[in-house]
Protein backbone atom coordinates (compact mmCIF):
# COMPACT_ATOMS: atom_id res chain seq x y z
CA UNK A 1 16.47 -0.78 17.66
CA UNK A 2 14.29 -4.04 17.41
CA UNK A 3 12.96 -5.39 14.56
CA UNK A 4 8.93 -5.23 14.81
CA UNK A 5 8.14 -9.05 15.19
CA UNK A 6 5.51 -9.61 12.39
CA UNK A 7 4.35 -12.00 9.75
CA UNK A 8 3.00 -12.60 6.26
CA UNK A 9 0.25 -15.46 5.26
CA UNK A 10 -2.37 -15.53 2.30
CA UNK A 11 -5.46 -14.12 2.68
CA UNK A 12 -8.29 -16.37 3.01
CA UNK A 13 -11.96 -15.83 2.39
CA UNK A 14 -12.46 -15.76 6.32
CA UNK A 15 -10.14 -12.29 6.69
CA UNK A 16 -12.71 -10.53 4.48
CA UNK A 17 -14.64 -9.41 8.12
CA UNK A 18 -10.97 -8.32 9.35
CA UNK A 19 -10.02 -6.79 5.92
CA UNK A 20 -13.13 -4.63 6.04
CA UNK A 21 -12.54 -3.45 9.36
CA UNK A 22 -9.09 -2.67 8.36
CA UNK A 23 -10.56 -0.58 5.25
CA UNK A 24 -12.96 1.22 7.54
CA UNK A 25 -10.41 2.49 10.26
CA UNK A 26 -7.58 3.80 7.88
CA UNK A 27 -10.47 5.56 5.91
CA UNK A 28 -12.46 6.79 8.76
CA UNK A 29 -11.07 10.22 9.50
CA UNK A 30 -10.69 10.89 5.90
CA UNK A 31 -14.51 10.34 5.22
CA UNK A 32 -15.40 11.75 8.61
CA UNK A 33 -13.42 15.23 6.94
CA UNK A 34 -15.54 15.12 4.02
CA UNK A 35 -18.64 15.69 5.99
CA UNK A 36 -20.38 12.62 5.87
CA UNK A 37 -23.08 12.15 8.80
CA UNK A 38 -22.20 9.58 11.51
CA UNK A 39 -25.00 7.33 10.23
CA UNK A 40 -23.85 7.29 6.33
CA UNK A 41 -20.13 6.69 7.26
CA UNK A 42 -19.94 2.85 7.78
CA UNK A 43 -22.43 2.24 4.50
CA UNK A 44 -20.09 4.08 2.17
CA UNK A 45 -17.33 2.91 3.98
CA UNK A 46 -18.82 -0.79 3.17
CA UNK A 47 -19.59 0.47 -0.40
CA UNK A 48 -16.02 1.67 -0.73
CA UNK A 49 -14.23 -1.70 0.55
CA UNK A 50 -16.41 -3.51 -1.83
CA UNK A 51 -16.18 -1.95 -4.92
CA UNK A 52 -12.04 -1.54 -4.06
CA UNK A 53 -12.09 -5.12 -3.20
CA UNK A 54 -13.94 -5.81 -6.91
CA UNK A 55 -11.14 -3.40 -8.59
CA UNK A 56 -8.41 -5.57 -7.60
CA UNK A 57 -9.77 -9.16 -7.80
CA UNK A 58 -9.76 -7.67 -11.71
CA UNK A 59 -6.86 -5.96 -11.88
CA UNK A 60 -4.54 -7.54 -9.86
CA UNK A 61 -5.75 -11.07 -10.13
CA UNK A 62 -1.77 -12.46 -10.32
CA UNK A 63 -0.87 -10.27 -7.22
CA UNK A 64 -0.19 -12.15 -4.26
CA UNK A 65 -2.66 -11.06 -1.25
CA UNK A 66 -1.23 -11.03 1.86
CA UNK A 67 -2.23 -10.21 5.76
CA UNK A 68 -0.15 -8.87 7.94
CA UNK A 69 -0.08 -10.77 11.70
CA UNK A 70 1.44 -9.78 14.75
CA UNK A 71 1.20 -11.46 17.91
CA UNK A 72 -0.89 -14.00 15.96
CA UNK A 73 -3.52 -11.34 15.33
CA UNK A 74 -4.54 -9.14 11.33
CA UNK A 75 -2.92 -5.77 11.76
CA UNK A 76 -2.75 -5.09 7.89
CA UNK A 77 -2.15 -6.55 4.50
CA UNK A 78 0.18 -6.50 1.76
CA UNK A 79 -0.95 -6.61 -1.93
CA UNK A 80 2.11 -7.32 -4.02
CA UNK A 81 2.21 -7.74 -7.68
CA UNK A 82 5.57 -8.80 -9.52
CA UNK A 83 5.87 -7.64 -12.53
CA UNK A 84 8.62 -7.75 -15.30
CA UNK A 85 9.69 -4.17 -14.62
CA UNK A 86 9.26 -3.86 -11.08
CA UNK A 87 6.93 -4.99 -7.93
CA UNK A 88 4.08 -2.69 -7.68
CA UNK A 89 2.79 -2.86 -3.98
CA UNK A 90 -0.99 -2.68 -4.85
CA UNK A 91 -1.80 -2.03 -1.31
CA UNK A 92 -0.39 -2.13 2.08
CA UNK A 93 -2.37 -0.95 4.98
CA UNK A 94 -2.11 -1.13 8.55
CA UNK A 95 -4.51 -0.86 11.53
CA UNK A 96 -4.14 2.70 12.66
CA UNK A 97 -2.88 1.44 16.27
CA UNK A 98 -0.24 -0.70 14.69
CA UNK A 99 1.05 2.58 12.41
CA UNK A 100 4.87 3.99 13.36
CA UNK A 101 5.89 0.59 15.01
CA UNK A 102 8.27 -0.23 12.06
CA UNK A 103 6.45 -3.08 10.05
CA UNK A 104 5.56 -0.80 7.19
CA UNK A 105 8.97 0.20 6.91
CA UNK A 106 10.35 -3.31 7.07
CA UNK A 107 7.82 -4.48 4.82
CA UNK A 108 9.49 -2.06 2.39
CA UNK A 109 12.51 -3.31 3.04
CA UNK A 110 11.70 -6.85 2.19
CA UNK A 111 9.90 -5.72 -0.97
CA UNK A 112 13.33 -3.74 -2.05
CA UNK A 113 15.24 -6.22 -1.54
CA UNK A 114 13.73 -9.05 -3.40
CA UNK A 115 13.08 -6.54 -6.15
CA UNK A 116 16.85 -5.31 -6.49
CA UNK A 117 17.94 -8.74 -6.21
CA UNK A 118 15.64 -9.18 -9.87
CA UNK A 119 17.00 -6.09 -11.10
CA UNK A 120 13.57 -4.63 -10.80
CA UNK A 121 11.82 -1.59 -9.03
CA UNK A 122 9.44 -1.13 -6.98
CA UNK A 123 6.25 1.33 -7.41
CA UNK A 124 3.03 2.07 -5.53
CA UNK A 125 0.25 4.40 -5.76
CA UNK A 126 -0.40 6.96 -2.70
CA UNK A 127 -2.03 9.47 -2.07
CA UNK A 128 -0.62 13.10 -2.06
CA UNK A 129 -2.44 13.79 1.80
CA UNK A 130 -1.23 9.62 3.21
CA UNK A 131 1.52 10.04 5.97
CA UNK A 132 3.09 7.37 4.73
CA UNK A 133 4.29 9.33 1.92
CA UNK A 134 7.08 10.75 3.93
CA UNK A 135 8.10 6.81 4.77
CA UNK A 136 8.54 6.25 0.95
CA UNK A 137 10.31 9.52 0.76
CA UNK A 138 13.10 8.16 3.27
CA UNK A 139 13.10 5.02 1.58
CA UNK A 140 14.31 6.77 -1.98
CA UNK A 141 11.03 6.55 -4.16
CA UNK A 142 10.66 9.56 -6.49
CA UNK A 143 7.20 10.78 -7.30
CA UNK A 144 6.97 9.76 -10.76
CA UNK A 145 3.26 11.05 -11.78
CA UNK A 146 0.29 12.81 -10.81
CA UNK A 147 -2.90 11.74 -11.50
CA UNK A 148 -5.92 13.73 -9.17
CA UNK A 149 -5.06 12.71 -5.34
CA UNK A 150 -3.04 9.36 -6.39
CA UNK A 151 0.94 9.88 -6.83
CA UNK A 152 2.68 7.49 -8.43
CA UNK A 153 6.31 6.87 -6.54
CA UNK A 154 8.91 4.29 -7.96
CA UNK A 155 12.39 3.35 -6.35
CA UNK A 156 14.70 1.44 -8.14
CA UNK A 157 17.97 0.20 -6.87
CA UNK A 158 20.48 2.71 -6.87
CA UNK A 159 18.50 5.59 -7.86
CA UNK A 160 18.41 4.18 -11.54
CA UNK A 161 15.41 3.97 -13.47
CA UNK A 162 15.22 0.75 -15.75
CA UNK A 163 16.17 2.88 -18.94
CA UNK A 164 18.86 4.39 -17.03
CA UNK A 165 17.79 7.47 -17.96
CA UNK A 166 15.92 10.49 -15.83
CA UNK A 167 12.25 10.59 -16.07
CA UNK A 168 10.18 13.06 -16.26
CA UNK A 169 7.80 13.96 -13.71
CA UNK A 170 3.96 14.02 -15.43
CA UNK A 171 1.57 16.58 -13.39
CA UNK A 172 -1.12 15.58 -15.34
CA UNK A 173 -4.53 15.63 -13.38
């Protein structure tokens, strides 16, 4: 099997056109579920990116923003934060044409590698409904906590968790 050939650069103010388009593809079918009318889709869409956008900037100011290139051309990004405890991958999206080609999964990879090499973890949010829950699945992250839609999974090398000890899984909506 080859290797997808892919690679990572910082974002720059001039992806924010590309990272919008990214937002509204892998959210399209979701909103286009809910019921929302053709001509309302891209505005809250828009709305959506925005306001996400907004939530990291604050959040996750430390996090290193990355897009993903292949062929020379945005197919995704990477949002990585690295924290004491473990690297929480704030976001990583892909175009929906570039999905199941392997860079997700060797973006994981990367991430678990570096991490375990720290003697850290690595966690993400996801939602319960994403197909790309089954890729962290395969990868080893446990589903940690429940919170409405969002699932929090961590992995940690070896199956340990930084105490050592098992955690308990929090349902909590």
């Amino acid at each position: 099997m080859t290797l997808p050939a892919f690679t990572l650069r910082p974002e720059t103010a001039e992806d924010e056109p590309f990272l919008r388009r990214l937002y509204v593809a892998i959210r399209w079918a979701e909103v286009e579920a809910m019921g929302i009318p053709d001509e309302a889709r891209r505005p809250f869409l828009e709305q959506q990116f925005s306001m996400q956008r907004s939530h990291y900037q604050t959040h996750y100011h430390d996090a290193e923003f990355s897009v993903i290139e292949a062929d020379g051309a945005p197919v995704g990004r990477l949002y990585l934060f690295r924290g004491t405890r473990d690297h929480r991958i704030v976001d990583i999206s892909l175009l929906p044409e570039t999905s199941g080609q392997g860079i997700g999964g060797t973006l994981l990879d990367r991430v678990m590698a570096e991490a375990a090499a720290l003697g850290r973890g690595v966690s993400i949010h996801v939602e319960g409904f994403n197909p790309a829950r089954r890729l962290y699945d395969r990868k080893g992250f446990r589903e940690i906590e429940r919170r409405g839609p969002y699932w929090l999974m961590e992995w940690f090398p070896d199956g340990a968790t930084p105490s050592g000890q098992e955690v308990q899984l929090n349902t909590a909506s």
